[in-house]
Protein backbone atom coordinates (compact mmCIF):
# COMPACT_ATOMS: atom_id res chain seq x y z
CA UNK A 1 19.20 10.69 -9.82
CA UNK A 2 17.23 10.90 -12.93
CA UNK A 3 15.76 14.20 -14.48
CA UNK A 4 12.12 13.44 -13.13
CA UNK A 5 13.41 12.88 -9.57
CA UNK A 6 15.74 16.08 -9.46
CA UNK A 7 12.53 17.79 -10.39
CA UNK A 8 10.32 16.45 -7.49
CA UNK A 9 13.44 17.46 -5.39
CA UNK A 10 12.90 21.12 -6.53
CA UNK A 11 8.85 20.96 -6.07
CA UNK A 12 9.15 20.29 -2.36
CA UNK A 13 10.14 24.20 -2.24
CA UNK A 14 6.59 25.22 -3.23
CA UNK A 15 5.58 23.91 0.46
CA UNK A 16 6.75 24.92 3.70
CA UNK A 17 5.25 20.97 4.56
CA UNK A 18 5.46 17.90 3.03
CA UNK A 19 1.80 17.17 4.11
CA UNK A 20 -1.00 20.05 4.08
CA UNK A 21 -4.23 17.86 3.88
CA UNK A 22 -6.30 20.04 1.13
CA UNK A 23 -7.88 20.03 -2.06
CA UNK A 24 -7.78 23.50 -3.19
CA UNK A 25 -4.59 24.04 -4.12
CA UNK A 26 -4.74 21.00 -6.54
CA UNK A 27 -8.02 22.13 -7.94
CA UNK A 28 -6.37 25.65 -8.78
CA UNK A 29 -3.43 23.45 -10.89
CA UNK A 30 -5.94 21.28 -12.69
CA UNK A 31 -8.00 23.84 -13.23
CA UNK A 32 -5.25 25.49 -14.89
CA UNK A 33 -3.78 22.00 -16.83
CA UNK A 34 -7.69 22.10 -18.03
CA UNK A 35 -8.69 19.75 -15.86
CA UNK A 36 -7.36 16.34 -16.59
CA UNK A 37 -9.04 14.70 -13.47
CA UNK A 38 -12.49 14.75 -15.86
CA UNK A 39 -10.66 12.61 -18.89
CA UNK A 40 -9.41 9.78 -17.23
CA UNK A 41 -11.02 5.83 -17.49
CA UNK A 42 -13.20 4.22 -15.10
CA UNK A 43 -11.69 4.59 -12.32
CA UNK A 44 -11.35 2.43 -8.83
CA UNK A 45 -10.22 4.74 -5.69
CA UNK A 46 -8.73 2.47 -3.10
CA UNK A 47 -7.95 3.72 0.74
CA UNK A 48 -7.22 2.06 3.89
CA UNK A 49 -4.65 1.92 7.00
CA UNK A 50 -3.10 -1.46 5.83
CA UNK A 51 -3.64 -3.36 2.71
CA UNK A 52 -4.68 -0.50 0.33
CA UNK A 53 -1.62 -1.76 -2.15
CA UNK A 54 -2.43 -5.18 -2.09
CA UNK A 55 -6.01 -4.33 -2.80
CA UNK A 56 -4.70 -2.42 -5.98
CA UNK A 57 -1.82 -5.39 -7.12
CA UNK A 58 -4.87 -7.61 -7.09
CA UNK A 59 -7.49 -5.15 -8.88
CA UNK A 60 -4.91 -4.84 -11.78
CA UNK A 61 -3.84 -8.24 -11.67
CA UNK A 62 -7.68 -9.11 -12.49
CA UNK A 63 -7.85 -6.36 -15.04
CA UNK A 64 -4.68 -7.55 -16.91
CA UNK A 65 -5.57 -11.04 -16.98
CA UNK A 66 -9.34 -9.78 -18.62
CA UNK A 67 -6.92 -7.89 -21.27
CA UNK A 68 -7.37 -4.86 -19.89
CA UNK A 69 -5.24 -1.93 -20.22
CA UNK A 70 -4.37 -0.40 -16.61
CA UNK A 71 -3.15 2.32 -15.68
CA UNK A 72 -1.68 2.34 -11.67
CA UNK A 73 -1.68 5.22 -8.84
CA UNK A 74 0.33 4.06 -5.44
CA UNK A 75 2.72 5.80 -3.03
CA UNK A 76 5.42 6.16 -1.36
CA UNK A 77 7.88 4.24 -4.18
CA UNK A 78 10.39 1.78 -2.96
CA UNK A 79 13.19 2.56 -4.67
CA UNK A 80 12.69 4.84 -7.67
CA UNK A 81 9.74 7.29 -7.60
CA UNK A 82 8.43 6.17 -10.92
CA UNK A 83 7.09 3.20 -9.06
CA UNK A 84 4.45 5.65 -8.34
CA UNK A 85 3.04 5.72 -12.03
CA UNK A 86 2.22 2.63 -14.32
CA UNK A 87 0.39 3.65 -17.32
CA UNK A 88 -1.52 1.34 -19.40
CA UNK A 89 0.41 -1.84 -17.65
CA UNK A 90 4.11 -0.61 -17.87
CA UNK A 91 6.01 2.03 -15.58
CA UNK A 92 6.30 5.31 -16.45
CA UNK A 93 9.60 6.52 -18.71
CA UNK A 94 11.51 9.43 -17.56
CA UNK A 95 10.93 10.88 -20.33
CA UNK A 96 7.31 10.92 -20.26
CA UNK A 97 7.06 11.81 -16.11
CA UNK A 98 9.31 14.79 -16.52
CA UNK A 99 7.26 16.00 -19.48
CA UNK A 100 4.25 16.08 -17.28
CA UNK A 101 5.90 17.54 -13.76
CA UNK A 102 7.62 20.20 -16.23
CA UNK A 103 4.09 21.03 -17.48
CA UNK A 104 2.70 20.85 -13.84
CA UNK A 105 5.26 23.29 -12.61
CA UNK A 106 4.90 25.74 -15.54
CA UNK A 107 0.89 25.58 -14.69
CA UNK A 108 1.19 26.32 -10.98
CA UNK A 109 3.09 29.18 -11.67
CA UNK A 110 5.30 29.19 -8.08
CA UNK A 111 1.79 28.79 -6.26
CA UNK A 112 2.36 26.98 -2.64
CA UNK A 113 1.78 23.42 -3.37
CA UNK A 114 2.71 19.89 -1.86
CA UNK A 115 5.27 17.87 -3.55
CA UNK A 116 2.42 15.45 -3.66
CA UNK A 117 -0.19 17.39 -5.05
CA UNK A 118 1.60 18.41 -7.42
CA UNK A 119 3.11 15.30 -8.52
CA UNK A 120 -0.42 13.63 -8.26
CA UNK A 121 -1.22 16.52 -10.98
CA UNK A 122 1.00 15.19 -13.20
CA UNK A 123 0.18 12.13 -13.04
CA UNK A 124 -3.50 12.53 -13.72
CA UNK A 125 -2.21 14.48 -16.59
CA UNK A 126 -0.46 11.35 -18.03
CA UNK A 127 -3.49 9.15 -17.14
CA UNK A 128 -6.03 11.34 -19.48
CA UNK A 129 -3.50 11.27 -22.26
CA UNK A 130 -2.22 7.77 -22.16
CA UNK A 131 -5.56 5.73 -23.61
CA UNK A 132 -6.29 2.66 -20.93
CA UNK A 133 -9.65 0.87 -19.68
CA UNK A 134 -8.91 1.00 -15.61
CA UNK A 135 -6.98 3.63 -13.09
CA UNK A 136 -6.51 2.06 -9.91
CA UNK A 137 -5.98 4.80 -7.83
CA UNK A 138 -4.49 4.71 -4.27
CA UNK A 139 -5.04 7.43 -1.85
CA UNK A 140 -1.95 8.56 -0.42
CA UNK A 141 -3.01 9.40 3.28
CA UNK A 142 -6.78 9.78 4.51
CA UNK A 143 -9.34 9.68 2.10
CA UNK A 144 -11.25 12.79 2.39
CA UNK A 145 -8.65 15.46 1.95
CA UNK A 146 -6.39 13.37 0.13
CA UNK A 147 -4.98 14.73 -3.19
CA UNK A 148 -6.23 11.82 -5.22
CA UNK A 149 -9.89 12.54 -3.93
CA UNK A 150 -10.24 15.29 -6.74
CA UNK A 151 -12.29 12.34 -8.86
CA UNK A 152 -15.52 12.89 -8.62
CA UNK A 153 -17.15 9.89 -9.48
CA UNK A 154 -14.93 6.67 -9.68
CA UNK A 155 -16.48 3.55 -10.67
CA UNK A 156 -16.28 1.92 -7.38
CA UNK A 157 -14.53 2.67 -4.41
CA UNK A 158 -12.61 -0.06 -1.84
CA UNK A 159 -12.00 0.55 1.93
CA UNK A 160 -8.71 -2.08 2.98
CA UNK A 161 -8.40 -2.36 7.22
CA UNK A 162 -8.34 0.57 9.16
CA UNK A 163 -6.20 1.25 12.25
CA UNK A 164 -4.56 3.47 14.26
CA UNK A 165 -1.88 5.54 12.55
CA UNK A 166 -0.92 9.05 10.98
CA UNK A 167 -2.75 9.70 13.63
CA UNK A 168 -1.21 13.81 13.98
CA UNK A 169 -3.08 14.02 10.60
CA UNK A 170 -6.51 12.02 10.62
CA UNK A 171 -6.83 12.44 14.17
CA UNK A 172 -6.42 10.02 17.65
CA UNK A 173 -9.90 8.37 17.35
CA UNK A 174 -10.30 5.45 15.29
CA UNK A 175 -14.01 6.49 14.57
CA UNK A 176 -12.42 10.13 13.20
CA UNK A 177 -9.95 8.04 11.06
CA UNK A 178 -12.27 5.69 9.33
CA UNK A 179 -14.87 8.89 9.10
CA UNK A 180 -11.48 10.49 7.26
CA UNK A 181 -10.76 7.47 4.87
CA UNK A 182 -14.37 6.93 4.06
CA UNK A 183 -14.07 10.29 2.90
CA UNK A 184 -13.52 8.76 -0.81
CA UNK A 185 -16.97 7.58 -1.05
CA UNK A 186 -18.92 8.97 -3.56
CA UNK A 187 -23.14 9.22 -3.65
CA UNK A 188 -24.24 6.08 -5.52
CA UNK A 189 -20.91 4.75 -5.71
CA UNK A 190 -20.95 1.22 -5.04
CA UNK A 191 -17.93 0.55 -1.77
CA UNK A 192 -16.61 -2.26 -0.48
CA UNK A 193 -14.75 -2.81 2.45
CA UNK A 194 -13.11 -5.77 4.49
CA UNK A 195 -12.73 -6.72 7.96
CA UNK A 196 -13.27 -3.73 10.04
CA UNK A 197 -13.15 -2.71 13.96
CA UNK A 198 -17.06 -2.20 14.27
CA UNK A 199 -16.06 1.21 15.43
CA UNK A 200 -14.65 1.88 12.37
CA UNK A 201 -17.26 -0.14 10.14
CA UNK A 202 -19.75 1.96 12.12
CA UNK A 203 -18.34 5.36 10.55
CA UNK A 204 -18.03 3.61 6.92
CA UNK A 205 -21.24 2.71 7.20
CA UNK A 206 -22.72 6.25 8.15
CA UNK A 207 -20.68 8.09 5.19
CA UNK A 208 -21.90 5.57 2.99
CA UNK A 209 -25.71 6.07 4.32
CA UNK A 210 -25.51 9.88 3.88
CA UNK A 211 -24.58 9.89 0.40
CA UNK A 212 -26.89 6.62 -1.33
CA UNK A 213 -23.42 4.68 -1.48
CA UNK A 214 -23.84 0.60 -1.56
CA UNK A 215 -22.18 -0.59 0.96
CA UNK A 216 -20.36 -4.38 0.35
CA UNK A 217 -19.13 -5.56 4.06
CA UNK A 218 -17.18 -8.42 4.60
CA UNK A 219 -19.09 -11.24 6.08
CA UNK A 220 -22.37 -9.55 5.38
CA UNK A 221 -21.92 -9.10 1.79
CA UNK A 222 -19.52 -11.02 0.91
CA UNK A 223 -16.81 -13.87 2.08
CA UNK A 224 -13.37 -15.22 1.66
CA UNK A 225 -12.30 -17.36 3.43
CA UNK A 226 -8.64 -19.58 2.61
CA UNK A 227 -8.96 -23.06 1.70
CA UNK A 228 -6.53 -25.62 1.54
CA UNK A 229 -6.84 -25.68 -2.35
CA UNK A 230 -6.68 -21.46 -2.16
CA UNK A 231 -9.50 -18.86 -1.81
CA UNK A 232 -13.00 -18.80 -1.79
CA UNK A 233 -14.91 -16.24 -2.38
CA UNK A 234 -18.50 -15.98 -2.18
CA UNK A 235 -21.21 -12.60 -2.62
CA UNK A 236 -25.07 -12.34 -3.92
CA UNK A 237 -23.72 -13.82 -6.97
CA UNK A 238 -21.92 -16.83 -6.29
CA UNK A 239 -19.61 -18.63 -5.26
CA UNK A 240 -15.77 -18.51 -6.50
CA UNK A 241 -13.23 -21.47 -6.01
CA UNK A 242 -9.99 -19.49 -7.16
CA UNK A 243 -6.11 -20.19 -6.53
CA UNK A 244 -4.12 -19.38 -3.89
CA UNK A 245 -3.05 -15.46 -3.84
CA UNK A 246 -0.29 -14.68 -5.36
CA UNK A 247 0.85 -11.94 -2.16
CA UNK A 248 1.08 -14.87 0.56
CA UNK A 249 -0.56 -14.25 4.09
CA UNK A 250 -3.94 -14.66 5.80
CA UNK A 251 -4.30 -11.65 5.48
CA UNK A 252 -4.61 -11.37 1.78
CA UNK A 253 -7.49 -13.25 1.94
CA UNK A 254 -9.44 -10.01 2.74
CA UNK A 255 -7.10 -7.52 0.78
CA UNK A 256 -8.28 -9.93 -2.57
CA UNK A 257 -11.94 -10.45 -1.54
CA UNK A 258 -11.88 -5.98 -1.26
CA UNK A 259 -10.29 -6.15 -5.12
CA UNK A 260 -13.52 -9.04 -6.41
CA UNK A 261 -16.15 -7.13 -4.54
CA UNK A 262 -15.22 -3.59 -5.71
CA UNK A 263 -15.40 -5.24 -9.38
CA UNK A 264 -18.15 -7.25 -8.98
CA UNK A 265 -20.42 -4.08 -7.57
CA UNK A 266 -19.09 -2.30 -10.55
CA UNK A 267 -19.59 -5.18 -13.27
CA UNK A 268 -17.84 -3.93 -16.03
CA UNK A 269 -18.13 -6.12 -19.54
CA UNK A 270 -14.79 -7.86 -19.31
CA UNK A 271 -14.94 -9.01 -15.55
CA UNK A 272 -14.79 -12.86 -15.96
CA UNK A 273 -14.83 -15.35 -13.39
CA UNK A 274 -11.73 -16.72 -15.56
CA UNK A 275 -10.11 -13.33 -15.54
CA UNK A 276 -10.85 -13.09 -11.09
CA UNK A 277 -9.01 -16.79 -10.89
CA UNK A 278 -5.82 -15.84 -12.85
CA UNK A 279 -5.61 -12.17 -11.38
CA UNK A 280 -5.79 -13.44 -8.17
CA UNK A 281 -2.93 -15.55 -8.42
CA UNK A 282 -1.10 -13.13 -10.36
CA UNK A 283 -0.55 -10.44 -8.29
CA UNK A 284 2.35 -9.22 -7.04
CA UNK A 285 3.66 -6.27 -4.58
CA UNK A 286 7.21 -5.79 -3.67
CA UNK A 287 7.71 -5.92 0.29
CA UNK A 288 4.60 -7.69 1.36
CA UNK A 289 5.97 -10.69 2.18
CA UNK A 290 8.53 -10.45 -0.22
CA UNK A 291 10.86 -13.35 -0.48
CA UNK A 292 14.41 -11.97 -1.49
CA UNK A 293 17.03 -13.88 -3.47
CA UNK A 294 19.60 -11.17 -4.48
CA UNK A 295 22.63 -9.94 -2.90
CA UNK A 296 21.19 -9.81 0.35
CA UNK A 297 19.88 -13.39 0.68
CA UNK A 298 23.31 -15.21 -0.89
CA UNK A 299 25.02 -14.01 1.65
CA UNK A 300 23.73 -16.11 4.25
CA UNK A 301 24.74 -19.63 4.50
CA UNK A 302 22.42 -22.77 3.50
CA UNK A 303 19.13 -23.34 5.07
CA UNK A 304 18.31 -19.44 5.54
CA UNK A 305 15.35 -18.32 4.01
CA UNK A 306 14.98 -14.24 3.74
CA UNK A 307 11.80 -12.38 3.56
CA UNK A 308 10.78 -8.63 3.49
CA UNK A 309 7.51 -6.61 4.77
CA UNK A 310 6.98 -2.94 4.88
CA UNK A 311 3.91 -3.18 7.56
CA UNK A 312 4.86 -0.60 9.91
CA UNK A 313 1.99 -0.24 12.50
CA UNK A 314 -0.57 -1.63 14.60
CA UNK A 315 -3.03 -2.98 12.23
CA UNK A 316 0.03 -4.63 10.27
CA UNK A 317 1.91 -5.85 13.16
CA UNK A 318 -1.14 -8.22 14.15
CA UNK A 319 -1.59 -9.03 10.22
CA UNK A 320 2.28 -10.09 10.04
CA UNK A 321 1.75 -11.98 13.45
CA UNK A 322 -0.73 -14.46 12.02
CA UNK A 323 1.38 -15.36 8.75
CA UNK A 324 4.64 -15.87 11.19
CA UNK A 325 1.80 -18.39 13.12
CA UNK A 326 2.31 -20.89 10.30
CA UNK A 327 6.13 -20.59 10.13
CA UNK A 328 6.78 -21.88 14.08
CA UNK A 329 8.23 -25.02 11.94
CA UNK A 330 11.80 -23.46 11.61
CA UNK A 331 13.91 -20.40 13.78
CA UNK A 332 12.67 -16.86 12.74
CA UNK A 333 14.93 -13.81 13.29
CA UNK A 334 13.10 -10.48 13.18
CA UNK A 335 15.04 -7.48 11.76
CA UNK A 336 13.44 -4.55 12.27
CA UNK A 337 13.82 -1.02 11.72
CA UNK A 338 10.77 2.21 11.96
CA UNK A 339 10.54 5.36 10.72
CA UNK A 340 10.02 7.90 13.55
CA UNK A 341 6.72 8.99 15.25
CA UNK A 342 5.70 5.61 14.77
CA UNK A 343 4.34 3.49 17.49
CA UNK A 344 7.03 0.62 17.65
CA UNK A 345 5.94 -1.64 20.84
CA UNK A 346 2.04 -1.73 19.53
CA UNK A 347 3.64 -3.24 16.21
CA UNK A 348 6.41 -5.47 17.97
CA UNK A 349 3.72 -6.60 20.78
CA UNK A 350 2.53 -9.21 18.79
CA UNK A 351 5.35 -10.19 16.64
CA UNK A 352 7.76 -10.54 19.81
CA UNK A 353 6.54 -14.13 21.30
CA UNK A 354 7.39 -15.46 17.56
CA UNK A 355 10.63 -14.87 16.90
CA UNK A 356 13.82 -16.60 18.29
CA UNK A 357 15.83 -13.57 17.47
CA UNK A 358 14.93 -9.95 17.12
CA UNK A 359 17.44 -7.20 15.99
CA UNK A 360 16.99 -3.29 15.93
CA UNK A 361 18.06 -1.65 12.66
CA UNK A 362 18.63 1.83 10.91
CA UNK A 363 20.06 1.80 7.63
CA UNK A 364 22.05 4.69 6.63
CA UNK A 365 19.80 6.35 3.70
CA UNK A 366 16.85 5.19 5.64
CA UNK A 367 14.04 8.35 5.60
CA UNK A 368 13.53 9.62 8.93
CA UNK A 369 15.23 6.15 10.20
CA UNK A 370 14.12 5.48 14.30
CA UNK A 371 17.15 5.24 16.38
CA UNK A 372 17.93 1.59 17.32
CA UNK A 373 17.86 2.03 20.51
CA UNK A 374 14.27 3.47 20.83
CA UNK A 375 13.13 0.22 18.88
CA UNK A 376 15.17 -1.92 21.53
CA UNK A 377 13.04 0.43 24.30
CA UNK A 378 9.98 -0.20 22.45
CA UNK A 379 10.74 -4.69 22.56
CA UNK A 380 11.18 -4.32 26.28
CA UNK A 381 14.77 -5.08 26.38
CA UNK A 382 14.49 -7.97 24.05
CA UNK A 383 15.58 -6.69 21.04
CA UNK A 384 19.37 -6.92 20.37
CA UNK A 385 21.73 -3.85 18.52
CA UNK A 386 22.00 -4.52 14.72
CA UNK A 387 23.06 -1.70 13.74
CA UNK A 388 22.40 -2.29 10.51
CA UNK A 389 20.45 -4.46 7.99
CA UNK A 390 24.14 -6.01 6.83
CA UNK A 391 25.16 -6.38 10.21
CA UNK A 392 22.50 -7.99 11.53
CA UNK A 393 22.28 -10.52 8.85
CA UNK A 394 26.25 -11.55 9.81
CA UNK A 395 25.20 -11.90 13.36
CA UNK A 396 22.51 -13.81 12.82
CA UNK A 397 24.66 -15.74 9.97
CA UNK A 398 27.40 -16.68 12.85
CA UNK A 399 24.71 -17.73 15.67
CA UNK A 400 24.33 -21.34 13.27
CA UNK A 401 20.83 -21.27 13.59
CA UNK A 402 19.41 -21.78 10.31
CA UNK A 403 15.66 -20.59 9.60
CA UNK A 404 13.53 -17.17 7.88
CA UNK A 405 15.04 -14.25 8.50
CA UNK A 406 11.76 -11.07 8.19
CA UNK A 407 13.37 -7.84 7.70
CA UNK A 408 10.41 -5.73 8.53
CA UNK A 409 8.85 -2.34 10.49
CA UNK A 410 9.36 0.29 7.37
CA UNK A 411 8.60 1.19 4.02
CA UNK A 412 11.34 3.54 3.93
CA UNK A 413 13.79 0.57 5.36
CA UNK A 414 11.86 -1.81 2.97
CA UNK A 415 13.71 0.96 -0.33
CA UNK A 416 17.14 0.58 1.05
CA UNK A 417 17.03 -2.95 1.60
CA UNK A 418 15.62 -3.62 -2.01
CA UNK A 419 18.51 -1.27 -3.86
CA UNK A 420 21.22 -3.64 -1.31
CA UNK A 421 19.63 -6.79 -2.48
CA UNK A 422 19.61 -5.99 -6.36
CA UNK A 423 17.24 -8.89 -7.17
């Protein structure tokens, strides 16, 4: 464990919960750390249900390629928490990140605070030191309450697809949990947003009425649509003829088109149609549609392919279920494991009539790992025991079917399979 991480584990006694949805709390720390939140660079503030990280990969991968200087925001981290915080294109050193959640500790004098409140203080304490041109900023649950929702007026703001989850937090409406992510708009801040439920567009678009907020809708506004050459993307301005995305799935199509439309509404000086082409094929995520080729993947025989996601509801289930359309060419064997509280048969219900093989996992360090035989419940019956990612993999190994193996379901399981497969 490093020094930065051992920290964190001694901030999550400030809290009797690891989520409190509120802002005051933060504002009393920045407040006192002289409020860093004010000093930061333009800044893009990115929420969502599903695709909200994919939207960021490609917003910096556009910045970078224009030569800007970008600093990064995201949650939860895969494997080591300084995933979290990328400042001016390069993680963060440990050096650097327990500098700043020292200072943040020493600030919020013992005051009850979330672990990620106050972590999100220290970062936007690095952000304002560390000179850049972008912050790409990812809300880490909601919008309106959300700790990164202390900027008060980002350069643009991007809505990804919305769906039904966290749903003992944002509420069990769909309408309350768009109303709750929309929460990020700001008045006259230009927004866009992708394909939406038009119950959910329907509360975007309210939000964004009450406070003089453009609104850029998908299909309205703008389009993008996958070609066989790669993406097009058209708005008021143009159209786009750009390569194929470097995060693979149909679904990226909107995720990217989210990332040109936020930019575009925003306009900045650098934003080139040159810099849009190469960003968009740039950009990369780990575990959306990951293909691995470490430890992991060697040890299965020829003619396996293996893959990783970290979708883990509704929303992403039926987003995963139209990329595994295109792969009925070969056997695919599902591995999946799920956090708990989360609902497992609305994300297996589509992936279910694709795969030739599906296997229930919980890996060991796995965070609040669902018990294998509640995601077996949750397939009907039709998912088989793994226990384990390893496991699995040798089962499916010895059943001689060659094909893509899509170890999937979790974030959390998405970690511990990336530390087992080393790259």
């Amino acid at each position: 464990m490093s020094r930065a991480e051992a920290i964190v584990e001694r901030l999550h006694a400030l809290h009797p919960k690891l989520i409190d949805l509120s802002l005051g709390r933060l504002h009393r720390a920045l407040d006192a750390l002289g409020n860093p939140e004010k000093h930061l660079p333009p800044v893009v503030h990115v929420a969502g249900t599903n695709g909200k990280g994919s939207t960021c990969a490609f917003l910096r991968g556009i910045a970078e390629a224009a030569g800007q200087r970008v600093h990064v925001y995201t949650s939860p981290h895969l494997v080591r928490f300084h995933e979290r915080v990328r400042l001016a294109g390069t993680l963060v050193t440990d050096e650097a990140l327990t500098a700043a959640l020292e200072e943040a500790e020493v600030a919020n004098k013992g005051e009850p605070i979330t672990v990620f409140e106050i972590t999100t203080a220290a970062a936007l304490l690095l952000f304002s030191r560390v000179p850049a041109d972008v912050l790409v900023l990812e809300v880490g649950l909601g919008g309106r309450l959300d700790a990164t929702n202390v900027v008060d007026r980002p350069a643009a703001t991007a809505i990804a697809s919305i769906s039904m989850d966290h749903m003992d937090f944002l509420g069990d409406s769909l309408a309350g949990i768009a109303a709750e992510k929309a929460g990020i708009i700001k008045p006259g801040v230009p927004c866009a947003t992708g394909a939406q439920d038009p119950v959910a567009l329907e509360a975007i678009a309210r939000i964004a009425a009450e406070r003089g907020a453009p609104l850029l809708v998908r299909g309205r506004d703008w389009t993008a649509e996958l070609t066989t050459e790669g993406l097009r993307y058209g708005d008021a301005r143009g159209t786009l003829d750009l390569p194929p995305p470097g995060l693979p799935g149909p679904h990226q199509a909107d995720n990217a088109g989210i990332a040109i439309a936020a930019l575009r509404s925003w306009n900045p000086s650098w934003l080139t149609d040159v810099a849009i082409a190469r960003g968009v094929a740039a950009a990369e995520w780990p575990a959306r549609l990951q293909r691995l080729k470490g430890a992991l993947a060697r040890a299965l025989p020829g003619g396996f392919d293996l893959w990783l996601d970290g979708g883990h509801n509704a929303g992403a289930g039926v987003a995963l279920a139209q990329h595994l359309a295109t792969w009925r060419d070969r056997p695919l064997h599902l591995v999946v494991g799920m956090k708990k509280g989360k609902a497992s048969e609305e994300f297996l219900r589509p992936l279910i009539p694709f795969a030739t093989t599906l296997t229930a996992v919980a890996e060991p360090g796995q965070h609040l790992a669902m018990p294998v035989e509640d995601i077996v419940a949750a397939s009907g019956g039709v998912a088989r025991l793994g226990p384990t990612v390893a496991a699995a993999l040798a089962r499916i190994a010895a059943d001689g079917v060659p094909g893509r193996v899509l170890i999937c379901g979790s974030l959390y399981l998405a970690g511990e399979v990336l530390k087992a497969d080393g790259g």
